[in-house]
N, C-alpha and C. Protein backbone atom coordinates (compact mmCIF):
# COMPACT_ATOMS: atom_id res chain seq x y z
N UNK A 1 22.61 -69.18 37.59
CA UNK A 1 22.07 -69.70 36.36
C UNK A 1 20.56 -69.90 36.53
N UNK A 2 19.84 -69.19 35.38
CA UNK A 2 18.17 -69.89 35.32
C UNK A 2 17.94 -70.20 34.25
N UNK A 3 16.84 -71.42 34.43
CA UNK A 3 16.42 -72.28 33.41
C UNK A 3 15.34 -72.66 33.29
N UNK A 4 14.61 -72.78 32.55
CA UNK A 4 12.83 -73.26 32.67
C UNK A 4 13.03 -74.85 32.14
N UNK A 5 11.65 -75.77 32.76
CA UNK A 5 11.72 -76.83 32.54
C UNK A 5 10.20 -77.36 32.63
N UNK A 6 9.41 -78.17 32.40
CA UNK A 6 8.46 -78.64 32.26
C UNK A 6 8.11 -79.10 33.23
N UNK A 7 6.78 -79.01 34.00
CA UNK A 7 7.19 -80.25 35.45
C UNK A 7 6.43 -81.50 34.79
N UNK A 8 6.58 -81.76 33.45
CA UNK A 8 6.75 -83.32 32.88
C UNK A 8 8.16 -83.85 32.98
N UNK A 9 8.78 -83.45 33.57
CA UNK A 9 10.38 -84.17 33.54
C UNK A 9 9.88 -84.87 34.85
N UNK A 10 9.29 -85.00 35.36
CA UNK A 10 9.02 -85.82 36.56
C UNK A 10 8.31 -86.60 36.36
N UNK A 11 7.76 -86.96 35.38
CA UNK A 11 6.82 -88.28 35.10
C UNK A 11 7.71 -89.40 35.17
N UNK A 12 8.95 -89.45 34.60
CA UNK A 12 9.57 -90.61 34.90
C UNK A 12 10.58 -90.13 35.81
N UNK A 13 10.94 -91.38 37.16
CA UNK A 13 12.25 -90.87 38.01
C UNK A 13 13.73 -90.49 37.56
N UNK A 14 13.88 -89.21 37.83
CA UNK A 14 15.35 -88.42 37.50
C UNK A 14 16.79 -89.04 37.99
N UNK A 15 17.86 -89.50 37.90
CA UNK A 15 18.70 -89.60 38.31
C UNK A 15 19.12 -89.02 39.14
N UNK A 16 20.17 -89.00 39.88
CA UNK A 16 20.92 -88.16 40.94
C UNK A 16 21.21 -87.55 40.00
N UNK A 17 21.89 -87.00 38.95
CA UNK A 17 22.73 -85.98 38.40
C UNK A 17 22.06 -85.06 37.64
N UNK A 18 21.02 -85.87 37.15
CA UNK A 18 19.42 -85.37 36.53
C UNK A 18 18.96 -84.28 37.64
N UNK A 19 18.43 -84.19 38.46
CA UNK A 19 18.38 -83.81 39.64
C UNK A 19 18.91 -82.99 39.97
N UNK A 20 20.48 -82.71 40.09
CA UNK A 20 21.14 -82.17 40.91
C UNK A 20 20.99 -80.46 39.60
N UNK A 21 20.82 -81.07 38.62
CA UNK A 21 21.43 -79.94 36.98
C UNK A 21 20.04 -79.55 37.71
N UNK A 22 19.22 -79.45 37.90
CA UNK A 22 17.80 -78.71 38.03
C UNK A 22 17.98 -77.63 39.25
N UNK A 23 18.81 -77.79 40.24
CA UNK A 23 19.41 -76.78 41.22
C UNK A 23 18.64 -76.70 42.10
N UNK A 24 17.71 -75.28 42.29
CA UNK A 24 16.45 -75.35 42.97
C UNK A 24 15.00 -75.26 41.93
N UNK A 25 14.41 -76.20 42.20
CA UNK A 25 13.05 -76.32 41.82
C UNK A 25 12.35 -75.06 42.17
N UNK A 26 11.50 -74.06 41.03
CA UNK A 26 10.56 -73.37 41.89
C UNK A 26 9.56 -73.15 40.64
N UNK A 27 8.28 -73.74 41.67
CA UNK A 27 7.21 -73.65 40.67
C UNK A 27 6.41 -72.55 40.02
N UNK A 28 5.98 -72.43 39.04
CA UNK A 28 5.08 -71.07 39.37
C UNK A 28 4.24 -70.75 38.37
N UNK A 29 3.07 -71.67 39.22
CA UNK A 29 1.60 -71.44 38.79
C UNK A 29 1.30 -70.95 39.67
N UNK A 30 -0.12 -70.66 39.35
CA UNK A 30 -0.87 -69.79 39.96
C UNK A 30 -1.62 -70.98 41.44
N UNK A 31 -2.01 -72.43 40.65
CA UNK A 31 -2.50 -73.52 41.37
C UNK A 31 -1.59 -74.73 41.39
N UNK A 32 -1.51 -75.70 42.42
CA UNK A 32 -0.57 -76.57 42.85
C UNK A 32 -1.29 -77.63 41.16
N UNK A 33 -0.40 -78.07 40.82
CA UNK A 33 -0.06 -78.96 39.40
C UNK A 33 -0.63 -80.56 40.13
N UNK A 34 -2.11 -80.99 39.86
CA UNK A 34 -2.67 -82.38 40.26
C UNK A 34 -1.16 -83.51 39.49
N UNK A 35 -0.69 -84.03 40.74
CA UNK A 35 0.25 -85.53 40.33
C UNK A 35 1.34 -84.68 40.71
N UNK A 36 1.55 -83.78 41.06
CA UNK A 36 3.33 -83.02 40.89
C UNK A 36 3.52 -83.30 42.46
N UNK A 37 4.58 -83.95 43.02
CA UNK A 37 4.69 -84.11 44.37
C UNK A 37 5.79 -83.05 45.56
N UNK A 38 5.76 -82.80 46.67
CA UNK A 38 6.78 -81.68 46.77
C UNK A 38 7.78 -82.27 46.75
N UNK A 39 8.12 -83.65 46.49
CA UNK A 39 9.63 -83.73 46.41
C UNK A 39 10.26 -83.22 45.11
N UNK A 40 9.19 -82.91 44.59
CA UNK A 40 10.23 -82.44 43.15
C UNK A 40 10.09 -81.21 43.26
N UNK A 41 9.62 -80.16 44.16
CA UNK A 41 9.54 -78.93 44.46
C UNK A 41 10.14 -78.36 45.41
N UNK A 42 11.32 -77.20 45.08
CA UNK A 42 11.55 -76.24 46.77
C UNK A 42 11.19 -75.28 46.92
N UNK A 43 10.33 -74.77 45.82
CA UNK A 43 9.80 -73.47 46.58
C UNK A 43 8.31 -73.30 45.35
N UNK A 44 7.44 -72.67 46.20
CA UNK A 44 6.10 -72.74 45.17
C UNK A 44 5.64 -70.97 45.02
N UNK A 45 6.19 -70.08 44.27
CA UNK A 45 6.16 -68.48 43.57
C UNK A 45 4.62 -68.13 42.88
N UNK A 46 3.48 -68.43 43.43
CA UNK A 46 2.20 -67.86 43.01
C UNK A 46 2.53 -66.91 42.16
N UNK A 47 2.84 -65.53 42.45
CA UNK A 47 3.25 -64.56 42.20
C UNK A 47 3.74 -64.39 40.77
N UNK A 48 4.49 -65.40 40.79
CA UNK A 48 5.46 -65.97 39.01
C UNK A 48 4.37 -65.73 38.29
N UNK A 49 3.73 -66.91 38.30
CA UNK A 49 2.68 -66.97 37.40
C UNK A 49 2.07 -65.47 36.96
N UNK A 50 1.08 -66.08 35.24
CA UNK A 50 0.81 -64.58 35.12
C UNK A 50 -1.07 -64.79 35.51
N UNK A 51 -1.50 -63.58 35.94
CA UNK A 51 -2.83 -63.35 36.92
C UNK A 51 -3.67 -64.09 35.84
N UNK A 52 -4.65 -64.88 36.57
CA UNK A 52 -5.56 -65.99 36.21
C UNK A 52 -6.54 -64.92 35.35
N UNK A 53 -6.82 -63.32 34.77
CA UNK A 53 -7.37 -62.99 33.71
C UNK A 53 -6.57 -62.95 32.26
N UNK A 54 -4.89 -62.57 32.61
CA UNK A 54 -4.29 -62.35 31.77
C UNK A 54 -4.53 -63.98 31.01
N UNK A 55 -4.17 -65.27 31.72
CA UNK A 55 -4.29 -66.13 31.21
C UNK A 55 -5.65 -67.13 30.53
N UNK A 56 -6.40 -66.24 31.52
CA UNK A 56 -7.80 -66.67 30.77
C UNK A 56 -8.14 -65.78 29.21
N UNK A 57 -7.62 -64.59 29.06
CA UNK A 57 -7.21 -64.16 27.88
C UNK A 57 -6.90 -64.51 27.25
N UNK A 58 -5.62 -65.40 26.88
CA UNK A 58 -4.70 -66.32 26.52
C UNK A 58 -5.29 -67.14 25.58
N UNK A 59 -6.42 -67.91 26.80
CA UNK A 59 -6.42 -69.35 26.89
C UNK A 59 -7.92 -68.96 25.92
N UNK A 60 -8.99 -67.92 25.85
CA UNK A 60 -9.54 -68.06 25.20
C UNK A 60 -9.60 -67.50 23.76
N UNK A 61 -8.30 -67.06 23.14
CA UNK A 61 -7.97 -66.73 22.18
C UNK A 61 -8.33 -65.22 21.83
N UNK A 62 -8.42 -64.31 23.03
CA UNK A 62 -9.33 -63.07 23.08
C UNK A 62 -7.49 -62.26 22.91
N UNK A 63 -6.32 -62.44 22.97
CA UNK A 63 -5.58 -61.66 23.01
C UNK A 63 -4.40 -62.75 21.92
N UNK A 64 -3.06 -62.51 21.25
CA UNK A 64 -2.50 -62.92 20.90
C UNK A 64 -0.97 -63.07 21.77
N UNK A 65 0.01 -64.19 21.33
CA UNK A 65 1.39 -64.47 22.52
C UNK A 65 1.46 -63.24 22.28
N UNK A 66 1.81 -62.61 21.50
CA UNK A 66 2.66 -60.76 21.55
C UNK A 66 2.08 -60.56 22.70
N UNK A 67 0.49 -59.95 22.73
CA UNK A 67 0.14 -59.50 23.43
C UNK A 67 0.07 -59.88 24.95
N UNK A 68 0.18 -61.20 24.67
CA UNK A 68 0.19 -62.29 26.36
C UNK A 68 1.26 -61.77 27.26
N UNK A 69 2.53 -61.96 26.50
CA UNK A 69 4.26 -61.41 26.88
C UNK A 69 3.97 -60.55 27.59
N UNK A 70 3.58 -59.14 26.71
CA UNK A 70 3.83 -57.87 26.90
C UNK A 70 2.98 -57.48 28.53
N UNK A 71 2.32 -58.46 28.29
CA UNK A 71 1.17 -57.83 29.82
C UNK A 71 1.78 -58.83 30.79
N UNK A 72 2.42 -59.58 30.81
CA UNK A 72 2.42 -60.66 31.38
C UNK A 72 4.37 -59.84 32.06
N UNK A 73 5.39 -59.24 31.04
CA UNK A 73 6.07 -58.91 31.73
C UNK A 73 6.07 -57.55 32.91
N UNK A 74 4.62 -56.64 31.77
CA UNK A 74 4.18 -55.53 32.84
C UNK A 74 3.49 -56.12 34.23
N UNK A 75 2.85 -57.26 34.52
CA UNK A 75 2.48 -57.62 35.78
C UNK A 75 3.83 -58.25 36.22
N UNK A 76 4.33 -58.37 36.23
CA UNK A 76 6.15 -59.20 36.78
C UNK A 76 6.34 -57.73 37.60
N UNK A 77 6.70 -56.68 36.39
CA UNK A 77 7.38 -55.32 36.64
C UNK A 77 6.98 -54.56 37.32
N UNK A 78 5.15 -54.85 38.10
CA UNK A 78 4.64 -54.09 38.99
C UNK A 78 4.52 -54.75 40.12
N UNK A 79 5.17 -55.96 40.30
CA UNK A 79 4.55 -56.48 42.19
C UNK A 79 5.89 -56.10 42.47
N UNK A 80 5.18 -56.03 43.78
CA UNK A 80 6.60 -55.02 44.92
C UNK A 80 6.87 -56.31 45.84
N UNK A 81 6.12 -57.59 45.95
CA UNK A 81 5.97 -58.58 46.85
C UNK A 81 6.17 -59.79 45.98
N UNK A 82 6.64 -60.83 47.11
CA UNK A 82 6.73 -62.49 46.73
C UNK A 82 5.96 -63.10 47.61
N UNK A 83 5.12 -63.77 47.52
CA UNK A 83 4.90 -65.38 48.71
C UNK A 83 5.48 -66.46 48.14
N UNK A 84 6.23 -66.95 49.26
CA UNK A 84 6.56 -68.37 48.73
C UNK A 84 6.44 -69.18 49.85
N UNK A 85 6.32 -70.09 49.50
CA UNK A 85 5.96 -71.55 49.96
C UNK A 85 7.33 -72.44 49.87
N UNK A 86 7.32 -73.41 51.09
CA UNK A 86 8.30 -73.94 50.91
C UNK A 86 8.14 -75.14 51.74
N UNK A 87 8.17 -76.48 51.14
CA UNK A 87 7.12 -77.71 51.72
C UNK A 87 5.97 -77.64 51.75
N UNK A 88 5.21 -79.18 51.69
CA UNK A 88 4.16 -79.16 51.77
C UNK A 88 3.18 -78.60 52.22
N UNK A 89 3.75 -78.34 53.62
CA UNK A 89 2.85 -78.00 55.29
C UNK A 89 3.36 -76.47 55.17
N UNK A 90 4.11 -76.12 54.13
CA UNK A 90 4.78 -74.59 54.61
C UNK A 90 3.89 -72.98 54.47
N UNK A 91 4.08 -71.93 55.16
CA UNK A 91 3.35 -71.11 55.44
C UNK A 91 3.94 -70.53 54.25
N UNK A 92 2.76 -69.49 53.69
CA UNK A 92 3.38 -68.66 52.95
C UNK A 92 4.63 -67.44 53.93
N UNK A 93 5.51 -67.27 53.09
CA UNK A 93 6.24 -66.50 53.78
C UNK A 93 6.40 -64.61 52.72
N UNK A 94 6.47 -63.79 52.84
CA UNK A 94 6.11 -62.79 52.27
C UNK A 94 7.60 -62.41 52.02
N UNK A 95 8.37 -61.81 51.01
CA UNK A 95 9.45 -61.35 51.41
C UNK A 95 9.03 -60.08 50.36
N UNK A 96 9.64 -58.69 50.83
CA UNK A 96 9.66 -57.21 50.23
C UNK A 96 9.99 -57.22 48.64
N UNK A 97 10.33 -57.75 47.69
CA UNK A 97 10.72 -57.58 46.58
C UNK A 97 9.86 -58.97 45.73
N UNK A 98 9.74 -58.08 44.14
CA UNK A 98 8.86 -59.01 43.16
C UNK A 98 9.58 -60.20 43.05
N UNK A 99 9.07 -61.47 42.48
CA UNK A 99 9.54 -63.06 42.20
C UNK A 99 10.63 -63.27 41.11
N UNK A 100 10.82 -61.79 40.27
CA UNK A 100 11.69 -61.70 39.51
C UNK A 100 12.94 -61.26 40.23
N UNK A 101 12.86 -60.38 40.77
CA UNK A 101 14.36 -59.68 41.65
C UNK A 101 14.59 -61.22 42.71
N UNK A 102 13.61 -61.85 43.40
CA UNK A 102 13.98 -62.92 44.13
C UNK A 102 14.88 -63.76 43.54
N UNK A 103 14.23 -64.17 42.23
CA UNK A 103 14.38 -65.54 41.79
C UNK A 103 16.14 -65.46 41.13
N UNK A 104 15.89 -63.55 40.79
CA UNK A 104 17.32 -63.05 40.47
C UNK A 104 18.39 -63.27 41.29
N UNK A 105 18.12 -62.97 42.56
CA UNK A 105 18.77 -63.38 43.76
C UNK A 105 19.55 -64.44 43.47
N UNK A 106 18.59 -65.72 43.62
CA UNK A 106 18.40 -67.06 44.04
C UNK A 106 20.06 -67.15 43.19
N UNK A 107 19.75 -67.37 41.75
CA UNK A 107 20.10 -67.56 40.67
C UNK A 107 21.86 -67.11 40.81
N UNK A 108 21.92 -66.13 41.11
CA UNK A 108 23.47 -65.76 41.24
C UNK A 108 23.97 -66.64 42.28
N UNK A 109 23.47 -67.28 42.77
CA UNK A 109 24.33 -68.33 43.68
C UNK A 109 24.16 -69.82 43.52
N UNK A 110 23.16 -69.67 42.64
CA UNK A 110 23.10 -71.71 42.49
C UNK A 110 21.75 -71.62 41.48
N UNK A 111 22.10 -72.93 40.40
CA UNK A 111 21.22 -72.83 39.70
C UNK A 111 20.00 -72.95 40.30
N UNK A 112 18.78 -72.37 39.02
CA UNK A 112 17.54 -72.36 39.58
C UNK A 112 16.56 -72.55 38.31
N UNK A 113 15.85 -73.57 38.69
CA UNK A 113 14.95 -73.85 37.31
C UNK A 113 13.55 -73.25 37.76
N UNK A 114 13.01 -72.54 36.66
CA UNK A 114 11.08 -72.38 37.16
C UNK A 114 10.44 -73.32 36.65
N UNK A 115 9.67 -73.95 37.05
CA UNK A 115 8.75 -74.91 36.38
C UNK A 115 7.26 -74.72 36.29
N UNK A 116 7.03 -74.92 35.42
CA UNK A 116 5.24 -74.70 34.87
C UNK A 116 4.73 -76.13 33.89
N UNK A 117 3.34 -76.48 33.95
CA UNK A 117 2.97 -77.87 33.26
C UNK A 117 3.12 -77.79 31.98
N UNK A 118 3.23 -76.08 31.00
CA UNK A 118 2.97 -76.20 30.21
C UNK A 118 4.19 -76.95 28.90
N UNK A 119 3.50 -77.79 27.89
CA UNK A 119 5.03 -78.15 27.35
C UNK A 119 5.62 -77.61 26.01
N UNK A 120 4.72 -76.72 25.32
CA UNK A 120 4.96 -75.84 24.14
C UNK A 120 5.68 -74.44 24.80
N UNK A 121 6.47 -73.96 23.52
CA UNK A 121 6.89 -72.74 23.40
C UNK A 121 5.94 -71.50 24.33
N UNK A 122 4.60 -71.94 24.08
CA UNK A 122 3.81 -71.04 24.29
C UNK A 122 3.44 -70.77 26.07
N UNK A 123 4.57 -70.66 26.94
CA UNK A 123 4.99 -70.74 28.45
C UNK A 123 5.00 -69.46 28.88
N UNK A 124 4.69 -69.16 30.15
CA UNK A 124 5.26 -67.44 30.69
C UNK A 124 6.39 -67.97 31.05
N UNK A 125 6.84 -69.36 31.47
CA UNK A 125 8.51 -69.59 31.93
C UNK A 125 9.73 -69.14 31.37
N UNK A 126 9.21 -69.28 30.00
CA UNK A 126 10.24 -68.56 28.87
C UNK A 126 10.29 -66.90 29.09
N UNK A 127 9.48 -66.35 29.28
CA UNK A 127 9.63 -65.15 29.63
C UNK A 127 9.89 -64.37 30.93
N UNK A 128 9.84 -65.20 32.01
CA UNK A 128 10.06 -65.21 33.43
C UNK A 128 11.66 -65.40 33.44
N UNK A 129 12.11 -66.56 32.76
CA UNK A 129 13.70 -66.40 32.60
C UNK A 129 14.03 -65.56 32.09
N UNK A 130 13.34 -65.08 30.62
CA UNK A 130 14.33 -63.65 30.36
C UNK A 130 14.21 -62.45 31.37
N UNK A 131 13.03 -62.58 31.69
CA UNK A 131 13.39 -61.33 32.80
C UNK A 131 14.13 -61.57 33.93
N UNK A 132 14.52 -62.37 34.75
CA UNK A 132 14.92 -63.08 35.96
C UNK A 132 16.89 -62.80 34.87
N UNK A 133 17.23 -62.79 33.82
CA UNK A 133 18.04 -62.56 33.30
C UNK A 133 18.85 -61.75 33.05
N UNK A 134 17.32 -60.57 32.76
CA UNK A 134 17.86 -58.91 32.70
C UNK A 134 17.62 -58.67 34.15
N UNK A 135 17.29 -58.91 35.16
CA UNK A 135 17.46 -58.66 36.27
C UNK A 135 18.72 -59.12 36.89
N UNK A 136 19.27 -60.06 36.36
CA UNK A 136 20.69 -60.90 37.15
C UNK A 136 22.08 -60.09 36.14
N UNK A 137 21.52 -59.25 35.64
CA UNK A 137 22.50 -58.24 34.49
C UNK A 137 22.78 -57.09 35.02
N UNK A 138 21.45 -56.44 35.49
CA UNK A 138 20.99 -55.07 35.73
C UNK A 138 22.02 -55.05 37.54
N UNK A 139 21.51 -56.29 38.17
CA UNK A 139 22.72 -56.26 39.61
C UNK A 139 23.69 -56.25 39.12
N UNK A 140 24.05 -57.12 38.28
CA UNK A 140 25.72 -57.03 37.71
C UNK A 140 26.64 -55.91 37.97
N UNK A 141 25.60 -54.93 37.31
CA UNK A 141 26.35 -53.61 37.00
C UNK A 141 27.12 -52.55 38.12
């Protein structure tokens, strides 16, 4: 199972069961989120994120969401690589396949939420799950 979630659900403390529905935490910005602590994180996906021009695009109103998506799932669909991070102190670790086929992985065995700061519709998380979706379909087969 994948799910996107805000990493504002951590402003106030989660329950145990709160908690547990979130599965594995994995973040994915581009930069570590000022106030977000690693206990609410197990793995940190740079990679996820979409490249700091696409989003500076975005962000200065030079492209529209259509257009954000569309580039944003073609950079997903071209990395051949993941780094992830895992703890504070943790090394990046490199593994052979994009953050989408990973996260696809992940997902068929235990839930997995991505988290990003942003709290409108207007998220690559939402679109990182659908692809992380059609990827957990496409193994299916």
């Amino acid at each position: 199972m994948i799910q996107e979630a805000s990493t504002s659900i951590f402003r106030k403390p989660l329950s145990a069961g709160q908690r547990a529905s979130l599965g594995m935490r994995v973040l994915t910005t581009r930069k570590w989120i000022q106030g977000l602590s690693w206990d609410d994180v197990d793995l940190w996906i740079k990679r996820a994120a979409p490249s700091q021009s696409l989003l500076s695009a975005w962000r200065s109103g030079s492209i529209t969401w259509e257009t954000f998506t569309t580039r944003y799932r073609e950079e997903q669909q071209s990395q051949q690589t993941t780094d992830i991070v895992q703890g504070k102190r943790g090394t990046p670790k490199s593994v052979p396949v994009s953050p989408v086929a990973y996260l696809a992985r992940i997902a068929q065995h235990m839930p997995v939420t991505v988290l990003c700061w942003e709290r409108d519709e207007h998220c690559h998380r939402f679109t990182l799950v659908e692809l992380v979706k059609q990827a957990m379909l496409e193994v299916a087969k």
